[in-house]
Every structure is written in structure tokens, then in C-alpha cells.
Protein backbone atom coordinates (compact mmCIF):
# COMPACT_ATOMS: atom_id res chain seq x y z
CA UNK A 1 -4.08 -6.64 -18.92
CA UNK A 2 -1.10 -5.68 -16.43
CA UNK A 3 1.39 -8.19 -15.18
CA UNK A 4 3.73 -7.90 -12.53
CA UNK A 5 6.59 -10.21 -11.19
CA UNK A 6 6.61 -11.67 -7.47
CA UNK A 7 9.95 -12.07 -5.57
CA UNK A 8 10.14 -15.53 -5.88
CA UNK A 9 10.34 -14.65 -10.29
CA UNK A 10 6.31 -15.77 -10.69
CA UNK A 11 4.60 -13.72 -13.74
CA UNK A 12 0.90 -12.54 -12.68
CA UNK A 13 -1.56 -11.20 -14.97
CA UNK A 14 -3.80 -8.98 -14.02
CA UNK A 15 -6.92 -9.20 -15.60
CA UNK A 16 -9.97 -6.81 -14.25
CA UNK A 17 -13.25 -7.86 -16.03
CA UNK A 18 -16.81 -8.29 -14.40
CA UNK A 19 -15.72 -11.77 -13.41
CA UNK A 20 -13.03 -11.00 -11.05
CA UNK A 21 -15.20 -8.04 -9.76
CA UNK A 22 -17.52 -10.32 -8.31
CA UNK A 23 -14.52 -12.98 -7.18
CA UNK A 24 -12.94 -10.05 -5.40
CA UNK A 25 -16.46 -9.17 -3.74
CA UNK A 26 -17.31 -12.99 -2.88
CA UNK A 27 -13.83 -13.61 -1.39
CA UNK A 28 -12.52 -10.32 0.44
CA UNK A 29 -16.06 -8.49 0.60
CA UNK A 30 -14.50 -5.48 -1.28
CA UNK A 31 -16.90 -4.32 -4.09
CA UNK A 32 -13.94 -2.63 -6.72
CA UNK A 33 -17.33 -1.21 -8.53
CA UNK A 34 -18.37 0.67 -5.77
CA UNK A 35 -14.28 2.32 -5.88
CA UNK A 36 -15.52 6.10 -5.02
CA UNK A 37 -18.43 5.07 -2.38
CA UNK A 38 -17.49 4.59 0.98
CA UNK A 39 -16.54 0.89 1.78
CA UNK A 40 -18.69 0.41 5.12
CA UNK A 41 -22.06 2.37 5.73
CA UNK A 42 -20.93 5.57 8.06
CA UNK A 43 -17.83 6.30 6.75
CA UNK A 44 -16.36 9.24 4.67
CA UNK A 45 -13.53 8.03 2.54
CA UNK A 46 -13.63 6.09 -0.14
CA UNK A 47 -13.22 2.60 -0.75
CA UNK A 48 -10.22 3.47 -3.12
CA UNK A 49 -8.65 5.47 0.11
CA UNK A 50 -9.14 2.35 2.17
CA UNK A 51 -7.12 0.14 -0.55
CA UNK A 52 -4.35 2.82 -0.70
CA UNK A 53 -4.03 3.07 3.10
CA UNK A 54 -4.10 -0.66 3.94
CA UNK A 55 -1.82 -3.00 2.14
CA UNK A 56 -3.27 -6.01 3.60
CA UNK A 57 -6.21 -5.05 2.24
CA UNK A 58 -5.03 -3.94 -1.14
CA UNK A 59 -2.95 -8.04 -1.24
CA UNK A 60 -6.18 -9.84 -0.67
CA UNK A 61 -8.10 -7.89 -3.86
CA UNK A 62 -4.63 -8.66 -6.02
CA UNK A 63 -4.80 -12.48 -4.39
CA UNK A 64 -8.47 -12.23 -5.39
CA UNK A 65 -7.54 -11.31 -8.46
CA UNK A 66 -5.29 -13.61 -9.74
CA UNK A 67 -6.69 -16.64 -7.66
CA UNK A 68 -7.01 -19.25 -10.65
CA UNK A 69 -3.74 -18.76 -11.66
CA UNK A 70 -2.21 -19.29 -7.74
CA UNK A 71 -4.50 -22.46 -7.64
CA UNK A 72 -3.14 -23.17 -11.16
CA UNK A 73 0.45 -22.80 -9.52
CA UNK A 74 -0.70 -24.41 -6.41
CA UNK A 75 0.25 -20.68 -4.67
CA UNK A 76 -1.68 -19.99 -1.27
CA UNK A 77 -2.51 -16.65 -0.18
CA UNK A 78 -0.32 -16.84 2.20
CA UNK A 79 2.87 -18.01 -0.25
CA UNK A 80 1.69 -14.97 -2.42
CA UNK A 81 2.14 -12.35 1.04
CA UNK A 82 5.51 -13.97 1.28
CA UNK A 83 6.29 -13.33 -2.16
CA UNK A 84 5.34 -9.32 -2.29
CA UNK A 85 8.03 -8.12 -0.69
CA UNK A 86 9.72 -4.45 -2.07
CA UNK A 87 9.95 -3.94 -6.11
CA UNK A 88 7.31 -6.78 -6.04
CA UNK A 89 4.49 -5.06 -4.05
CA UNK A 90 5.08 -2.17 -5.82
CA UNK A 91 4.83 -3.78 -9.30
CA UNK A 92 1.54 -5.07 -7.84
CA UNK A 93 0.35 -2.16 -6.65
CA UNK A 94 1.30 -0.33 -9.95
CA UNK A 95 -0.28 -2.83 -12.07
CA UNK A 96 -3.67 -2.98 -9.69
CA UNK A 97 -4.20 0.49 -10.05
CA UNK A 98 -3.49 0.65 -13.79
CA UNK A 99 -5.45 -2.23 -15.05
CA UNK A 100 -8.78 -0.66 -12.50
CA UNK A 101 -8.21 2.43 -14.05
CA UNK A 102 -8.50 1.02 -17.68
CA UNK A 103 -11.40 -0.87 -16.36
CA UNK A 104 -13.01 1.69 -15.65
CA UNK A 105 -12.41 3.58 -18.94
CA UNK A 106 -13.49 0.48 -21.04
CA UNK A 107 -16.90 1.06 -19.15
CA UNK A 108 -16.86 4.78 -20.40
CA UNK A 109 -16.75 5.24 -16.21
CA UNK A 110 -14.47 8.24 -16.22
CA UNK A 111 -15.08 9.63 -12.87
CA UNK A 112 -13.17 6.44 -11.14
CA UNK A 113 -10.90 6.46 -13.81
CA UNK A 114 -9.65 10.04 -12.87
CA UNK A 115 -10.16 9.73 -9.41
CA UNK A 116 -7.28 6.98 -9.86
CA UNK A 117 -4.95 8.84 -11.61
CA UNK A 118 -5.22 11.10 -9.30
CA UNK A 119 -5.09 9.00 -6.41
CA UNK A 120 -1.65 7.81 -8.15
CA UNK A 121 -0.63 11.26 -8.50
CA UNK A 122 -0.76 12.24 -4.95
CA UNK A 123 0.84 10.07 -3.69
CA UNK A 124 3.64 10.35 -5.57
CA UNK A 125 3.61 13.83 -4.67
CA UNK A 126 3.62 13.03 -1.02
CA UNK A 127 6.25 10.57 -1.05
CA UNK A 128 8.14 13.19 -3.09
CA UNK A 129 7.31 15.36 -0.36
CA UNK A 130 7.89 13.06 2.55
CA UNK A 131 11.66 12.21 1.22
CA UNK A 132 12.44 15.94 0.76
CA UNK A 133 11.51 16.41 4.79
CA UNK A 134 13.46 13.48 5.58
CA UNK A 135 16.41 14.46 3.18
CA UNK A 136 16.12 18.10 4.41
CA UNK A 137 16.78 16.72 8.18
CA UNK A 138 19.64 18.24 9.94
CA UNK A 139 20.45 15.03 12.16
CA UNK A 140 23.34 17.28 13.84
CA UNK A 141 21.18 20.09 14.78
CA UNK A 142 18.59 18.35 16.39
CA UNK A 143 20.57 15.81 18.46
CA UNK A 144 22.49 19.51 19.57
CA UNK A 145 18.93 21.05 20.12
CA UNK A 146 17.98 18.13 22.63
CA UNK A 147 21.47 18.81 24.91
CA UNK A 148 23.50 16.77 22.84
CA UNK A 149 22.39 13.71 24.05
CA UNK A 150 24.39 14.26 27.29
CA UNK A 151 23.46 12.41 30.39
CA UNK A 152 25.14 15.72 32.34
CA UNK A 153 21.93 17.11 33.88
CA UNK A 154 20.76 13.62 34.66
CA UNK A 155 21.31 12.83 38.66
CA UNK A 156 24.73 10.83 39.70
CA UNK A 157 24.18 7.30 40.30
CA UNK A 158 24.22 6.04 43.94
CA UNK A 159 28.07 4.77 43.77
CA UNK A 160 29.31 7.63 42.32
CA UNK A 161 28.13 9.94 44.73
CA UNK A 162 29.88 10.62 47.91
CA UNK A 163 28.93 9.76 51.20
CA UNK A 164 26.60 7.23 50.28
């Protein structure tokens, strides 16, 4: 079990078993055992690739997930949303993919297990990556490479200009 802490100081446990499998499926229509498969007939990527790339996707499995304790708490879905806001979502989203992954090992599933850790593992890489490029940015340079900025070359306005 994983927990993570909302902004508003709210402890949720994350608890994956076959139950909240099939609450997730019933109440977003995301099937977490399916993770590898596509997600929708016709498509290529993964279902695991679809949670990754859309957060609103990836807060209505975690709602799903820890549904009887928000009603326990009286929390809507859309109090929760409010309350995953930086360090929060990402303690969610840390403890989602954790707990699946050890899920997934307890059902001697390893392929979805690895495919996690690796999910996990490249994108930390690209982040890594992404804030190198933005770090590496020479802010200077490029505002010199685009004229400066200047408005010189652009025509004289109509009051400025003589004999008109």
C-alpha cells in the first residue's frame, strides 16, 4: 500500500487489489489489467502511455481508487482535482505507479511490472533532458538572432511620417 498527501494535508492510501481494478473499470472505463494493451480498439500505444500522457485521466483512476475513503471524508471528485495541485499530484502519481507496479509483481505479472519501471525511468530521463535544453538556453543570443527585438525595420507609423 502507497499513500500520498493532498494539498489541503488529507492522507490517501492507495490500495491496488482486484477490487479497485474493477471500481476503476466500472467508474472511469479504464481496465488497469489490460496496462500494456491498447486502451481503445485501433490504437497503438498502450493504455499505460495514455495514463502517463493525460493527467485528467491518470486523477480519475487515483479518484477511482481511493473513492470509499473520499465518500468516507465526504471528498468529491471534484474537491480531490482541487486538492492535487504540485508536490501533491506528484506524490499521487508516484504512489499510483508504485503500488500498480507491486500489483503486478504480487500476480507474478512481470512484464507490466517492468514495463512500469521503465515507463518511470523515461521519463525521468526526459524531464532530465527537457531541463538541460531549457537550462542550456542562451535567452541573449536568440532575442539578438531575431534583430534584437527592434521595431527598426518595421514601417513608420502614419504621424510620424512626413507629409502625411
Amino acid at each position: 500500500m502507497r499513500t500520498f498527501t493532498d494539498s489541503a494535508g488529507r492522507m490517501w492510501q492507495l490500495a491496488i487489489t482486484v477490487d479497485a481494478v474493477r471500481r476503476v473499470r466500472d467508474l472511469v472505463g479504464v481496465n488497469l489489467a489490460r496496462l500494456i494493451e491498447p486502451r481503445e480498439p485501433g490504437r497503438d500505444l498502450p493504455l499505460m502511455t495514455d495514463l502517463e500522457d493525460d493527467l485528467l485521466l491518470l486523477v480519475d483512476v487515483i479518484y477511482a481508487l481511493v473513492k470509499p475513503q473520499a465518500d468516507a471524508q465526504g471528498v468529491s471528485d471534484a474537491d480531490f482535482g482541487r486538492a492535487l495541485g504540485g508536490e501533491a499530484i506528484a506524490g499521487a502519481h508516484e504512489a499510483f505507479w508504485r503500488e500498480l507496479a507491486d500489483f503486478f509483481r504480487s500476480l507474478k505479472r512481470q512484464a507490466p511490472a517492468r514495463a512500469i519501471e521503465k515507463q518511470l525511468a523515461l521519463v525521468e530521463a526526459a524531464m532530465a533532458a527537457a531541463e538541460r535544453k531549457i537550462e542550456a538556453l542562451d535567452v541573449e543570443r536568440i532575442v539578438e538572432q531575431t534583430d534584437g527585438g527592434s521595431s527598426s525595420s518595421a514601417p513608420a507609423s502614419r504621424a510620424s511620417t512626413p507629409g502625411r
